[in-house]
C-alpha atoms as a PDB file:
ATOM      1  CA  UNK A   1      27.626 106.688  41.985  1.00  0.00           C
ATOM      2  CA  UNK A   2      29.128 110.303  42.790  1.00  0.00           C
ATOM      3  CA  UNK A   3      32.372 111.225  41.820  1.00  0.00           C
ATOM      4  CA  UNK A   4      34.182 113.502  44.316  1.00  0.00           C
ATOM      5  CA  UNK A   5      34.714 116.637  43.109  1.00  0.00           C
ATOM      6  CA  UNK A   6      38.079 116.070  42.296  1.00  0.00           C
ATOM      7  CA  UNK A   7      37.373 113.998  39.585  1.00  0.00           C
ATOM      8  CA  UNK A   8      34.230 115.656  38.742  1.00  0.00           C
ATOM      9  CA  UNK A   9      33.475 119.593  39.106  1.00  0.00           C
ATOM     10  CA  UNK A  10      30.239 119.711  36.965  1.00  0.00           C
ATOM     11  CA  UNK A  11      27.102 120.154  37.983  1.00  0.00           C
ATOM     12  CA  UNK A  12      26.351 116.439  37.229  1.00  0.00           C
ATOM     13  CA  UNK A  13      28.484 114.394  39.844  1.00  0.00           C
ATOM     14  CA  UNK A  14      25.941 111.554  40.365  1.00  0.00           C
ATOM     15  CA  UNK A  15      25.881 108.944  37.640  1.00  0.00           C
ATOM     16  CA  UNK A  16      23.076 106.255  37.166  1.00  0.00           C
ATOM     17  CA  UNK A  17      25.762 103.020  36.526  1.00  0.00           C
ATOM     18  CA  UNK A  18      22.467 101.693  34.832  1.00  0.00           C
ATOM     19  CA  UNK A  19      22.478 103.557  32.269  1.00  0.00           C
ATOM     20  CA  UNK A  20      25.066 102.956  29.799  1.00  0.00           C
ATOM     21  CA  UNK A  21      25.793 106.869  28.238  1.00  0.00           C
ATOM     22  CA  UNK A  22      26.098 107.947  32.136  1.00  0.00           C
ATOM     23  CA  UNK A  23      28.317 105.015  32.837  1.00  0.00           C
ATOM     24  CA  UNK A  24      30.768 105.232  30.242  1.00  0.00           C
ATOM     25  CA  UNK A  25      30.712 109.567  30.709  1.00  0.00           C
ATOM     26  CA  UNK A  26      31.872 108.834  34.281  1.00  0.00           C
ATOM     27  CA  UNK A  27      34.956 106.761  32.654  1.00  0.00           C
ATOM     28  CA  UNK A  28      35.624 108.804  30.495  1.00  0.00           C
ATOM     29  CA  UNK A  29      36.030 111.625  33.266  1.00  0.00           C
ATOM     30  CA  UNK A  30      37.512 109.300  35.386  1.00  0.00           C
ATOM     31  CA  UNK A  31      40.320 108.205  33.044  1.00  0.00           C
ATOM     32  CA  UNK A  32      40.503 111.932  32.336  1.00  0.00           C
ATOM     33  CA  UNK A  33      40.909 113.462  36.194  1.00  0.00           C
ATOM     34  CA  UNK A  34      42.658 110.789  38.211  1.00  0.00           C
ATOM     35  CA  UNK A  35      45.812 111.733  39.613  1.00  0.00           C
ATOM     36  CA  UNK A  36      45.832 109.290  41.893  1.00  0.00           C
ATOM     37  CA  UNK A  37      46.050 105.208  41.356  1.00  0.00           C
ATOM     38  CA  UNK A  38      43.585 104.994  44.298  1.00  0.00           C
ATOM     39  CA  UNK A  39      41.261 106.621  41.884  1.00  0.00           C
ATOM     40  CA  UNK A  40      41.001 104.370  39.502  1.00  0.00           C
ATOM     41  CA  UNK A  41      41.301 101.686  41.479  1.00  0.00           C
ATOM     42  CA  UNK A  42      37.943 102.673  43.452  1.00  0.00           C
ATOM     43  CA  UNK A  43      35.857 104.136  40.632  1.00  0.00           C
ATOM     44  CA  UNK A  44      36.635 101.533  37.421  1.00  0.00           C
ATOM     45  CA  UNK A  45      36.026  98.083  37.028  1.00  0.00           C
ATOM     46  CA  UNK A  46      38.042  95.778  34.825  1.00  0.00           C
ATOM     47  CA  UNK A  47      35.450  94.109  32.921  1.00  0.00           C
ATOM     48  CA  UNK A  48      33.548  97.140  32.793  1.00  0.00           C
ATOM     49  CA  UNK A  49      36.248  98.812  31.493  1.00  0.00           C
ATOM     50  CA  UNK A  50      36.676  96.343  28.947  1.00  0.00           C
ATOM     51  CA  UNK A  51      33.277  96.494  27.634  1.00  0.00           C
ATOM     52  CA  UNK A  52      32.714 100.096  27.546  1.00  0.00           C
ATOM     53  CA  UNK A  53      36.333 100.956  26.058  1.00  0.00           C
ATOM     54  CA  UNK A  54      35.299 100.995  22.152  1.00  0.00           C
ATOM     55  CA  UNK A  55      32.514 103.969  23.251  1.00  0.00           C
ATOM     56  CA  UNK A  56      34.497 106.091  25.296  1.00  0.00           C
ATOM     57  CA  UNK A  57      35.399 108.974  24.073  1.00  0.00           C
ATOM     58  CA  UNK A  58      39.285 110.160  25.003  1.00  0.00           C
ATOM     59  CA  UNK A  59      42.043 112.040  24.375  1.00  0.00           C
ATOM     60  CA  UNK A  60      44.142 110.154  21.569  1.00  0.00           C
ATOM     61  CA  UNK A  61      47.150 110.070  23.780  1.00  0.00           C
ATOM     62  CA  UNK A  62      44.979 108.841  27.119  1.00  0.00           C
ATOM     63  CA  UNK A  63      43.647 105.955  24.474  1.00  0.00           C
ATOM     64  CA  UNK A  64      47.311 105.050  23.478  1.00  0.00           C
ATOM     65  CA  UNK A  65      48.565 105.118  26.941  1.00  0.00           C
ATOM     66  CA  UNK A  66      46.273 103.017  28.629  1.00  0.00           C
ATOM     67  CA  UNK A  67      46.245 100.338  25.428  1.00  0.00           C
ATOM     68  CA  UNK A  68      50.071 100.478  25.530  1.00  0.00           C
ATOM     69  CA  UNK A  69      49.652  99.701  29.399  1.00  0.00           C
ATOM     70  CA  UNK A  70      46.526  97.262  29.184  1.00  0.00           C
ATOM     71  CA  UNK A  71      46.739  95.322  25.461  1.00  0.00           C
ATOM     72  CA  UNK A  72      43.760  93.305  26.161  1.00  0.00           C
ATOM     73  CA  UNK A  73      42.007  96.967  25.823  1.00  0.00           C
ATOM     74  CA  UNK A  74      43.305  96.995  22.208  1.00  0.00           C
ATOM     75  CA  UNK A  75      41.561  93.979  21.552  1.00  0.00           C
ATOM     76  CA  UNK A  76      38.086  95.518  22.737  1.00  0.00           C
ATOM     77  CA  UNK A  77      38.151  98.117  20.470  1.00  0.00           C
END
């Protein structure tokens, strides 16, 4: 997968969704850069999301926003 750049300025744009540390880094900068719901809506998955929520590593207030938002989150972690 490659993020556009608007999500993703590094060097590193293309992610291997195989590999779990390179799948949850491109959440994380994901959940980080969107601006736009169409973001998120094209680049996470629910379940996904779900599963690779307790490893992501976020902003406090990004984590409490999103579990405030999605509670089943909560109960992944």
């Amino acid at each position: 997968m490659e993020l556009p750049t608007h999500l993703d300025w590094s060097e590193q744009r293309v992610y291997d969704l195989d590999d779990d540390a390179q799948l949850g880094l491109m959440y994380e900068r994901v959940i980080r850069e969107a601006a736009h719901i169409d973001d998120l809506r094209t680049y996470l998955n629910a379940s996904i999301l779900i599963r690779v929520w307790p490893r992501l590593f976020l902003p406090v207030l990004a984590r409490q926003t999103w579990e405030a938002r999605f509670r089943h989150l909560v109960r992944a972690a």
